[in-house]
Protein backbone atom coordinates (compact mmCIF):
# COMPACT_ATOMS: atom_id res chain seq x y z
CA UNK A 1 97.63 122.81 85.57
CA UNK A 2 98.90 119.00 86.09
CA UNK A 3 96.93 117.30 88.51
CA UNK A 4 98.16 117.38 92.46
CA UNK A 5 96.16 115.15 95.32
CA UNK A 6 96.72 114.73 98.77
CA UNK A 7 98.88 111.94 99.55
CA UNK A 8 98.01 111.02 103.22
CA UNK A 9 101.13 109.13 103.44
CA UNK A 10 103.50 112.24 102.96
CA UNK A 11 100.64 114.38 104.93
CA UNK A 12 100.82 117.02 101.35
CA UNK A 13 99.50 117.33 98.06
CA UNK A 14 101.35 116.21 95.25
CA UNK A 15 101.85 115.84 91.08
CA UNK A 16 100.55 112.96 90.00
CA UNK A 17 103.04 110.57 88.33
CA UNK A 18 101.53 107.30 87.87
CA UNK A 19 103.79 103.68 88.00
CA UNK A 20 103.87 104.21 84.20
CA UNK A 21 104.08 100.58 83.48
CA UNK A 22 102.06 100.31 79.88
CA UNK A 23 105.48 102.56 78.63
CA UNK A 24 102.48 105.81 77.75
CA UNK A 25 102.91 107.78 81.27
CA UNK A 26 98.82 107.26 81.22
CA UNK A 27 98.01 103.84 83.00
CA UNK A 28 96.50 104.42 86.63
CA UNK A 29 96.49 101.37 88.74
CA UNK A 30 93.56 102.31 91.43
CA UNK A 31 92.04 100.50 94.41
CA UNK A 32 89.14 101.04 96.45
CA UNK A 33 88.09 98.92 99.80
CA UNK A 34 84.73 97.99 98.83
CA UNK A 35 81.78 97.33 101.46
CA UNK A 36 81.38 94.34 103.68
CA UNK A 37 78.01 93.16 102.34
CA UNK A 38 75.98 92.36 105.60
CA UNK A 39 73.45 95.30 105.49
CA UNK A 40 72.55 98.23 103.81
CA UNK A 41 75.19 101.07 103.00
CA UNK A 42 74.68 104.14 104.85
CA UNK A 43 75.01 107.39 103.32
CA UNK A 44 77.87 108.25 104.94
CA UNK A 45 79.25 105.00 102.98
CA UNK A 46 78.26 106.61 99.76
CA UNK A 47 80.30 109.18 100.02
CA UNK A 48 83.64 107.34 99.67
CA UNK A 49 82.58 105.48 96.29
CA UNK A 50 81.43 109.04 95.43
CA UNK A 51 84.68 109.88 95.76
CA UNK A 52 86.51 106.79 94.13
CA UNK A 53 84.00 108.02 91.19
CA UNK A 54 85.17 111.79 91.00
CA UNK A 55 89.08 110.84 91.40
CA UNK A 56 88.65 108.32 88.34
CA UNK A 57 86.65 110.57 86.42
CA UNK A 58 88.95 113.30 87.41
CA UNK A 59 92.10 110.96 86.06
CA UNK A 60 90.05 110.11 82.82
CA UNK A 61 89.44 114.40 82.25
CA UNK A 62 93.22 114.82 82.77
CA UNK A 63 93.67 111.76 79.43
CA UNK A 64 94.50 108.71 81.94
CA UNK A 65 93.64 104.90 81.12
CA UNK A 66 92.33 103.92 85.05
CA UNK A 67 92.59 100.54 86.14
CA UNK A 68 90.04 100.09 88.87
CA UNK A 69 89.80 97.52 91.15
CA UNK A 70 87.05 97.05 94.15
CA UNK A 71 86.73 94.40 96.85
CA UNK A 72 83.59 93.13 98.18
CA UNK A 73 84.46 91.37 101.90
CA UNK A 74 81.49 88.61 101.77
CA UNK A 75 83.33 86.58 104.69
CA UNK A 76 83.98 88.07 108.26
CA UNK A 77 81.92 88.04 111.96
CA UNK A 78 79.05 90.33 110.66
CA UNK A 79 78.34 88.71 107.76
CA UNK A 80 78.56 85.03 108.99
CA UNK A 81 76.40 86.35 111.92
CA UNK A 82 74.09 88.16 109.76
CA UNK A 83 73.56 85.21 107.46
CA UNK A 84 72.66 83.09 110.44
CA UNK A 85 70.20 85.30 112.10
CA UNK A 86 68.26 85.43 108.70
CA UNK A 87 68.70 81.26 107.97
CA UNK A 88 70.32 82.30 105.01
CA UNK A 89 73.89 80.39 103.15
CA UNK A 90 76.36 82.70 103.82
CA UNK A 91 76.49 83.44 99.77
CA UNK A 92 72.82 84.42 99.69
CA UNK A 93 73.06 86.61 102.29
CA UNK A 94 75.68 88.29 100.74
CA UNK A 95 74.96 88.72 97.35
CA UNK A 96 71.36 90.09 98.46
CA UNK A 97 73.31 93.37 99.84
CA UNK A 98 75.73 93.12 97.25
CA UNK A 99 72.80 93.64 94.71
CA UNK A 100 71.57 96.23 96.80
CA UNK A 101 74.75 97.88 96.92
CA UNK A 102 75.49 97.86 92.99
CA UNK A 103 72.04 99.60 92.82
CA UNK A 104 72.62 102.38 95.16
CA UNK A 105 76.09 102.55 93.12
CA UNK A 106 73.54 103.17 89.55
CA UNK A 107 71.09 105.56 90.98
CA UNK A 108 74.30 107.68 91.97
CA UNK A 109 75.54 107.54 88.74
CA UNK A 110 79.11 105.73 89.90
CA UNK A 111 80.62 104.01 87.34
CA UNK A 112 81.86 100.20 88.36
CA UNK A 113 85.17 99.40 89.00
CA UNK A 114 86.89 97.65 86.33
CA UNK A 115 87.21 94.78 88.18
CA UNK A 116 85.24 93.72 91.26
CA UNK A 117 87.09 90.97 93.20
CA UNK A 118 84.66 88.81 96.22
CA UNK A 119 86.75 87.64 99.15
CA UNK A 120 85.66 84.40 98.85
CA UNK A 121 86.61 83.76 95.52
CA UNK A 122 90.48 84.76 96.25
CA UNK A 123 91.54 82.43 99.74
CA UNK A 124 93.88 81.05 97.13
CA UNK A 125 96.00 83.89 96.77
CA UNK A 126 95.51 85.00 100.12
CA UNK A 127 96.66 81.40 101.61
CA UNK A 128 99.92 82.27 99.50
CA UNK A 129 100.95 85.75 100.70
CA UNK A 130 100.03 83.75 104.24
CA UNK A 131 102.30 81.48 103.41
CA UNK A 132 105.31 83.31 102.07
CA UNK A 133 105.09 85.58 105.39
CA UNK A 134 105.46 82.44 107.76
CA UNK A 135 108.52 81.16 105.48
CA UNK A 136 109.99 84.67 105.74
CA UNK A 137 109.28 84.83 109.99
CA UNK A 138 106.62 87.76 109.30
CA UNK A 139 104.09 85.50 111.19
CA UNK A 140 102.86 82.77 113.16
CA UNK A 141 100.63 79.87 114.51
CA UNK A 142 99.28 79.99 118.07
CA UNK A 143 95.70 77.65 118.94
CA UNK A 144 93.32 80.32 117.71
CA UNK A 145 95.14 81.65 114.07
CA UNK A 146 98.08 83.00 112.15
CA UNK A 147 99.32 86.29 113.17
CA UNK A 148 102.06 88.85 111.70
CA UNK A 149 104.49 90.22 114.16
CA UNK A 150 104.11 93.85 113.87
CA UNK A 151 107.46 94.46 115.28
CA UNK A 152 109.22 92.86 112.43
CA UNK A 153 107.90 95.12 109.46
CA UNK A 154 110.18 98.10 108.87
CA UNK A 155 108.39 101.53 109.00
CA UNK A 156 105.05 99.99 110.66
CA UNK A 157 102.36 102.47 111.08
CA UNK A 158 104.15 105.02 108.73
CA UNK A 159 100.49 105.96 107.09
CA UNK A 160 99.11 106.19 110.44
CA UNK A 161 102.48 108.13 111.86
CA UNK A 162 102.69 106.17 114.77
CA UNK A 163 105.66 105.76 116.98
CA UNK A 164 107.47 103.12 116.14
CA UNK A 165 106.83 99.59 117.18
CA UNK A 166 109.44 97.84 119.73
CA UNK A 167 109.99 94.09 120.06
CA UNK A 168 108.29 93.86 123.56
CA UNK A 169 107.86 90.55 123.99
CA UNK A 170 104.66 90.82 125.43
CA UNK A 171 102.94 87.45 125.20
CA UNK A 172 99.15 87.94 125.94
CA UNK A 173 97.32 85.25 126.87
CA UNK A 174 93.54 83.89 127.27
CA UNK A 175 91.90 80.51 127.54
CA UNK A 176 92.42 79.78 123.77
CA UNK A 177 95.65 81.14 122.37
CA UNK A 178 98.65 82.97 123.09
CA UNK A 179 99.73 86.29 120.76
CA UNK A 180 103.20 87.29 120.92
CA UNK A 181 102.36 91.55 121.12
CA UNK A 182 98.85 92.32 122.02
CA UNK A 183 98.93 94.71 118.61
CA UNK A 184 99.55 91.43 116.25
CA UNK A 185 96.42 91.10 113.72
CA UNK A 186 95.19 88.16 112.72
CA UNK A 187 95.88 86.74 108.66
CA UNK A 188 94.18 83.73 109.54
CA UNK A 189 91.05 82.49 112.00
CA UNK A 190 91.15 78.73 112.83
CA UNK A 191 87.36 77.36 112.80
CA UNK A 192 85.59 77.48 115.72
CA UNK A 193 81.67 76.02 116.21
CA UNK A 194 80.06 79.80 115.87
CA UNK A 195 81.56 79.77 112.19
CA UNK A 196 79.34 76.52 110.73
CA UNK A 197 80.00 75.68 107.42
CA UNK A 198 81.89 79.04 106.93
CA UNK A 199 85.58 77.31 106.25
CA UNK A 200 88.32 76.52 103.84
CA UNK A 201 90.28 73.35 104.08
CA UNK A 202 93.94 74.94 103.11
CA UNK A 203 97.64 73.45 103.72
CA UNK A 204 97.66 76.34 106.28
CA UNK A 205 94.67 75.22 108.12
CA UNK A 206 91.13 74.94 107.97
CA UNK A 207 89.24 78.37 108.63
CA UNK A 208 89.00 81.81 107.07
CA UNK A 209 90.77 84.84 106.19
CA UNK A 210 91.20 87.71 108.67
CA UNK A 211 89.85 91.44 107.17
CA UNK A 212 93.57 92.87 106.61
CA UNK A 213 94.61 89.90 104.27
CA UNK A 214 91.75 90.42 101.82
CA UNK A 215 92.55 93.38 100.26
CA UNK A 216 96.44 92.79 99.55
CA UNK A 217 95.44 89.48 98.08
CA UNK A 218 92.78 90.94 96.02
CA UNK A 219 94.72 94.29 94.44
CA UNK A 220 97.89 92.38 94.25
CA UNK A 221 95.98 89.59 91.88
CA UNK A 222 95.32 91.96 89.36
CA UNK A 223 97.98 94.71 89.91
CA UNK A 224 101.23 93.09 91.33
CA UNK A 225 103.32 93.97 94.34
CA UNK A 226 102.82 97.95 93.44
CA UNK A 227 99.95 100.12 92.61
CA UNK A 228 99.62 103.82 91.75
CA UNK A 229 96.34 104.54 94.30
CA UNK A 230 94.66 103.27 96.88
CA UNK A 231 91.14 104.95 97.93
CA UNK A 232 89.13 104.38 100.97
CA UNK A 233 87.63 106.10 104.26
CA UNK A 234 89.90 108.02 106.89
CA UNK A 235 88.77 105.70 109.53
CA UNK A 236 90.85 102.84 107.20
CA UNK A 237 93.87 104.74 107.90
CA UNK A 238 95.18 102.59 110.69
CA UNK A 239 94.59 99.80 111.36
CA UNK A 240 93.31 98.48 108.06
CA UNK A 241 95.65 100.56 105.63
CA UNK A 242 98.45 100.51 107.91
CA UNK A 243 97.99 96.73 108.06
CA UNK A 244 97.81 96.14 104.32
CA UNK A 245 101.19 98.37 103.80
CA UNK A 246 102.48 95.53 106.47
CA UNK A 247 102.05 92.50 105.05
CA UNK A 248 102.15 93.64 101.49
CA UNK A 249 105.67 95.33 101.71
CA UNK A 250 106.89 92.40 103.64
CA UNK A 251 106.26 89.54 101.03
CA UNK A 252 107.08 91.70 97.79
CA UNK A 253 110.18 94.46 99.40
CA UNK A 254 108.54 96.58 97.17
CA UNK A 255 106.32 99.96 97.72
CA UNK A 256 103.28 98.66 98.02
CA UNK A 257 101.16 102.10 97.15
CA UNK A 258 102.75 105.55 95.74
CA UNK A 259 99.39 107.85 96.78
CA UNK A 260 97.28 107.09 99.54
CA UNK A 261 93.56 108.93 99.26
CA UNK A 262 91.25 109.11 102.10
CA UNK A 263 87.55 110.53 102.01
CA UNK A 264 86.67 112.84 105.55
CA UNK A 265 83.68 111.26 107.31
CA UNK A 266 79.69 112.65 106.43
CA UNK A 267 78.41 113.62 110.41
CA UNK A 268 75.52 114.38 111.98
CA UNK A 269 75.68 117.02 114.74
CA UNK A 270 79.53 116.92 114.57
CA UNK A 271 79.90 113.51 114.90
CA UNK A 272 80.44 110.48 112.93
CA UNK A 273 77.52 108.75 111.13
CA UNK A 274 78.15 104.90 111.89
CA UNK A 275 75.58 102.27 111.97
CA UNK A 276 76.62 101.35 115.44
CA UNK A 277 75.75 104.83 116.59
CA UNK A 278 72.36 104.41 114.97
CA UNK A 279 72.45 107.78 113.39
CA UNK A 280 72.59 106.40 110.02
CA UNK A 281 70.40 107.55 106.84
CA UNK A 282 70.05 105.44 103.42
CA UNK A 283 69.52 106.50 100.10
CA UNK A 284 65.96 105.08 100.18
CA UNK A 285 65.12 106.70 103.36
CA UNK A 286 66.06 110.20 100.92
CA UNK A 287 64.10 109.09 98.22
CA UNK A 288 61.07 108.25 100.58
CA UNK A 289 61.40 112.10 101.75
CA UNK A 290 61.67 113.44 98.44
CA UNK A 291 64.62 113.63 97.53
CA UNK A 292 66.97 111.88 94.45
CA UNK A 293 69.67 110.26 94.49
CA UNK A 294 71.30 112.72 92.40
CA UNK A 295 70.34 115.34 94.70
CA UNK A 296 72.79 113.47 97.12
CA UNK A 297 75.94 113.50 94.65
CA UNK A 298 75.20 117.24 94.17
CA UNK A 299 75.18 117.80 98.50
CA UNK A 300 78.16 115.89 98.14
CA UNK A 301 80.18 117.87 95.57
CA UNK A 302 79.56 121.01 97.48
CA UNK A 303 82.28 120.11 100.29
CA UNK A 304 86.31 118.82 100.16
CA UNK A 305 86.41 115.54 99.65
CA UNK A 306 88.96 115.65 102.65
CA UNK A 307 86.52 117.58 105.37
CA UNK A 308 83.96 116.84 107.55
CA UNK A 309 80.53 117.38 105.88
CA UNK A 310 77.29 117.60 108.18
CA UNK A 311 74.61 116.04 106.82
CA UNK A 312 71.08 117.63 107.66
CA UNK A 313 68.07 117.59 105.45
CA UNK A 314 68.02 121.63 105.47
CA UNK A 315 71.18 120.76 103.64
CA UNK A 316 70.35 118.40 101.70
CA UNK A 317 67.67 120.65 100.52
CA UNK A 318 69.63 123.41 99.52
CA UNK A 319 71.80 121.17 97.10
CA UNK A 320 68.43 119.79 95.73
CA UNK A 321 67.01 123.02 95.09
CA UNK A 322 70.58 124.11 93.49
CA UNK A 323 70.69 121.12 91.47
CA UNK A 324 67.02 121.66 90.32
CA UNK A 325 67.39 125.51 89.54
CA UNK A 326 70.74 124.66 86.92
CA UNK A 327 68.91 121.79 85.40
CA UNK A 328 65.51 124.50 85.16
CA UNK A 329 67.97 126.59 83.68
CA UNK A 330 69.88 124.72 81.20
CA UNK A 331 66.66 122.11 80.08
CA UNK A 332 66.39 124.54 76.70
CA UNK A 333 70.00 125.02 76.10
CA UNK A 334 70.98 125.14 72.60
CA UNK A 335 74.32 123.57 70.91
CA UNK A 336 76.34 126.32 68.97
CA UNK A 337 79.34 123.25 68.30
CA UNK A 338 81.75 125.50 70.25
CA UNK A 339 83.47 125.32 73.61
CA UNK A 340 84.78 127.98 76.13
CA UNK A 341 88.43 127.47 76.47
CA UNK A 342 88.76 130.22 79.62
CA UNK A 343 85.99 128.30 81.37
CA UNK A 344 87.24 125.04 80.67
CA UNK A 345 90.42 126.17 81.66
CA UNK A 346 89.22 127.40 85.17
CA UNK A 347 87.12 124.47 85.80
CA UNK A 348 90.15 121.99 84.99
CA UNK A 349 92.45 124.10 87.40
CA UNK A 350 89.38 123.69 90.21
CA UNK A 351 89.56 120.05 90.45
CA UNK A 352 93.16 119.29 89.52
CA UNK A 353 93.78 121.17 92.48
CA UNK A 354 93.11 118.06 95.07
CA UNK A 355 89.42 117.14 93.40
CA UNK A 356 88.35 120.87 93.96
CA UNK A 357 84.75 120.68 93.71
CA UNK A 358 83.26 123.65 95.60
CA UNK A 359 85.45 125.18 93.44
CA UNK A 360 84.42 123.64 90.12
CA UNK A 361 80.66 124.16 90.80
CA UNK A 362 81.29 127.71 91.56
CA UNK A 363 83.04 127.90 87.86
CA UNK A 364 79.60 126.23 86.66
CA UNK A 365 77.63 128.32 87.58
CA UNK A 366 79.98 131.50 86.42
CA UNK A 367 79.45 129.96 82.82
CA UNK A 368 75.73 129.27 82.77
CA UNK A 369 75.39 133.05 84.47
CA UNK A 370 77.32 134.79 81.66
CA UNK A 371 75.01 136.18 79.11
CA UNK A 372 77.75 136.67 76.78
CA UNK A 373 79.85 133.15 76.92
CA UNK A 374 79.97 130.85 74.03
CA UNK A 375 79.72 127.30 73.51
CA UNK A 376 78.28 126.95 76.38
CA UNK A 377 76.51 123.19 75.78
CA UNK A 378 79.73 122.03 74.78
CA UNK A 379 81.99 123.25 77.46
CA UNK A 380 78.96 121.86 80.25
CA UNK A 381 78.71 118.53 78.79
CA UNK A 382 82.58 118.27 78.93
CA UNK A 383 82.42 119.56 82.94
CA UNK A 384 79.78 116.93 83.46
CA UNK A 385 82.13 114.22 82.33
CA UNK A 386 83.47 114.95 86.12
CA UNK A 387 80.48 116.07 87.88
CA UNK A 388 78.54 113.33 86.82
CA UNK A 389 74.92 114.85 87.56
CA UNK A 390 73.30 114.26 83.84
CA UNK A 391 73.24 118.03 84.00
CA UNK A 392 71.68 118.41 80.32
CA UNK A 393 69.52 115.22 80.10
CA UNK A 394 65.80 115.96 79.69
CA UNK A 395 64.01 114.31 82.38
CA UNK A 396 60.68 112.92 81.29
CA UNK A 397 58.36 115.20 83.77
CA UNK A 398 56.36 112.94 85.82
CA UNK A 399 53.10 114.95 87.59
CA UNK A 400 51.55 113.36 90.00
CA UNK A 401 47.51 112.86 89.95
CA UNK A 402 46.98 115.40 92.86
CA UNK A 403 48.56 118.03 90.33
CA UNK A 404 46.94 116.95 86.79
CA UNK A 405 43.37 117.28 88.68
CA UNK A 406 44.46 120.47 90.10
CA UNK A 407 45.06 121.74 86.79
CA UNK A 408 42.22 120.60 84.84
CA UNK A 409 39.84 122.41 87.85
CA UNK A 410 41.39 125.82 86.83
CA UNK A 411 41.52 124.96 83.24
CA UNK A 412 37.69 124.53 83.28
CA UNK A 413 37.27 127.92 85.95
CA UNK A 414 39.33 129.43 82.61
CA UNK A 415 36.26 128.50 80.53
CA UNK A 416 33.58 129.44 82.77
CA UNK A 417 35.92 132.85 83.16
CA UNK A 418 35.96 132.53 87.11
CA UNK A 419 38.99 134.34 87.02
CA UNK A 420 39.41 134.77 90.97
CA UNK A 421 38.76 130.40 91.67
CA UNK A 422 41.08 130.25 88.22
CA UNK A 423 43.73 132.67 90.38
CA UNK A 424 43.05 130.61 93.89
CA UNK A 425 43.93 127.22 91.84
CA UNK A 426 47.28 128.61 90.65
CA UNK A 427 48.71 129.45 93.99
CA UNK A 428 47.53 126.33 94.99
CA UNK A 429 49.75 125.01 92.50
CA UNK A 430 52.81 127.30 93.15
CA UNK A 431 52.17 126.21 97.36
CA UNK A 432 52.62 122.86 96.34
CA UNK A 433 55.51 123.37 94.51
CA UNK A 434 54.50 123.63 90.74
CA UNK A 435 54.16 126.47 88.15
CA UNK A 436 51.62 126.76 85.09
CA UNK A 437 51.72 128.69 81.99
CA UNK A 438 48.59 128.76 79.71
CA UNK A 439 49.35 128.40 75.85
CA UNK A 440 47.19 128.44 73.16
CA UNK A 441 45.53 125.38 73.20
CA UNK A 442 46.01 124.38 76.82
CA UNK A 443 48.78 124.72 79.11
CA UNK A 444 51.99 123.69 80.31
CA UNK A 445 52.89 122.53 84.15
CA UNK A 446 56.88 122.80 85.42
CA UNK A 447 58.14 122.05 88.67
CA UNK A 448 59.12 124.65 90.74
């Protein structure tokens, strides 16, 4: 089955046909919005680059040569603000969370981009699209900034299907500037006092970029006026992906992205989890309750990509003690050098069909439950390319102190043959969540 995804700009799922530009039919041009590094990344961020990671590894499965670019947005009003308030330069301050970031990307077993492209390192090629879309009319100056007339793009808000925009006229006004449609966004912030030493001195004027800018300057640096994906959060949709499409289309005439891929949101009691909300959970706030990281990518591979997914520990918990009972299972698997074609064949229909992952786990587990399947090693390393959950690594067992002294105790009640404290010791075990198995010389302890 060829690949289909859902292309949010036609609102349906469709065969993948890349731009085809290295002549093969197999080069994928791909770009994710990457986080604004002023804090930590919520889990509810994770689950888009979990999903930039399962397309690309989905594209690789299917024989494609992926391209991937990511931003990082190191300059804006949270992270100039965020760098003050901890009397930090504005590029400490943001490389500490981008370090923090990259790590949370590791212990989640993403792969990096390709490419990973800082804001601050591209004003020159955003000063140039800025430039090119005053010569063409597609923006403006007022006291405050450079802005792009919204009513002048053809087809604005097509992502977002919104009505289309009318020349109104509408000049809006406040003690500093003067916008000619209260919906223009901004390419360009003039410095002001509250930015400090945040500025570039350009032939466009000293300040910084606006957020919408960035990310056309940055995929179009690497990629040109066209590109085959572009990846990021439904909440992008408008105005930051409607924007991009904007300004992009308007310097180059060119379609600016063929598939447009947007992740559903992770909630909490229905509703969105945002930082501003303050219903927000980390990845270290899992790990300090127990769980891993990995534990996560399984919760999140149990749910379309496109859907809502509500986040609860219960949840959480029931991934993690699926995860844990398929790696229990497979840890002694043995390598006959063959694969299962009809399980292979299922699994690659599952996530061609729009990154079908409920769907592919549920094949999984079909394979490692089928007492007569062959090549079973083979055919579950291959599915792991995708799934990404180190599904047949052996995990060096750590046992905690509490559990080695637990242990030892009934070892030595074995000796004295106090059979019942030797029987009390190993439900204390199982209670706190470990089994033991005597062998001949000793014993063995495995996690339940």
């Amino acid at each position: 089955m060829a690949l289909k995804i859902y292309n949010t700009l036609t609102r349906k799922k469709e065969t993948f046909k890349p731009l085809d530009k290295d002549g093969k039919g197999k080069e994928v041009k791909m770009y994710s919005c990457g986080p604004t590094v002023y804090n930590y990344a919520h889990i509810g961020n994770l689950r888009t680059y979990l999903l930039n990671d399962l397309l690309k590894r989905v594209l690789c499965f299917n024989g494609f040569n992926v391209k991937h670019v990511m931003n990082i947005t190191d300059v804006d009003d949270k992270t100039i603000k965020g760098s003050v308030k901890e009397g930090l330069s504005l590029k400490e301050f943001t490389e500490k969370y981008t370090k923090i970031f990259f790590e949370d990307l590791e212990e989640l077993n993403i792969q990096k981009p390709t490419y990973i492209l800082k804001a601050t390192e591209s004003i020159k090629e955003m000063v140039k699209i800025i430039q090119v879309l005053l010569d063409k009319g597609y923006a403006y100056k007022t006291d405050d900034g450079i802005y792009f007339k919204i009513f002048k793009s053809k087809d604005y808000g097509k992502l977002a299907q919104l009505e289309k925009i009318k020349d109104k006229k509408e000049r809006v006004k406040n003690d500093e500037y003067e916008k000619e449609n209260a919906q223009d966004f901004a390419l360009w912030k003039f410095w002001t006092k509250e930015d400090g030493k945040v500025f570039w001195e350009t032939e466009i004027g000293k300040g910084r970029p606006g957020w919408h800018i960035e990310c056309s300057a940055m995929s179009t640096k690497i990629f040109g006026p066209s590109l085959d994906i572009h990846t990021g959060a439904i909440d992008l949709i408008f105005p930051h992906h409607t924007n991009e499409i904007a300004q992009s289309e308007a310097v180059s005439g060119k379609k600016f992205v063929k598939y447009w891929i947007h992740g559903g949101f992770l909630t909490m009691n229905k509703g969105k989890m945002s930082k501003s909300l303050g219903n927000v959970f980390y990845l270290n706030t899992l790990k300090e309750q127990g769980f891993s990281p990995l534990d996560y990518r399984y919760f999140i591979l149990t749910a379309n990509y496109r859907s809502p997914l509500d986040f609860t520990l219960e949840n959480l918990q029931n991934a993690k003690n699926s995860y844990q009972r398929i790696k229990n299972i497979l840890k002694n698997l043995e390598d006959d050098g063959k694969e299962n074609k009809k399980y292979l064949k299922e699994f690659e229909n599952a996530i061609n069909d729009d990154l079908n992952m409920p769907k592919a786990l549920s094949v999984l587990w079909e394979l490692v439950r089928d007492e007569k399947a062959e090549g079973k090693y083979q055919t579950i390393k291959k599915m792991d390319e995708v799934f990404g959950l180190h599904l047949l690594e052996k995990e060096e067992l750590k046992i905690p102190k509490e559990i080695k002294e637990i242990a030892e105790e009934r070892k030595k009640a074995k000796e004295k043959k106090d059979w019942k404290k030797a029987d009390e010791l190993r439900e204390e075990l199982k209670k706190k969540g470990w089994n033991i198995k005597d062998t001949k010389e000793s014993y063995d302890l495995e996690k339940i």
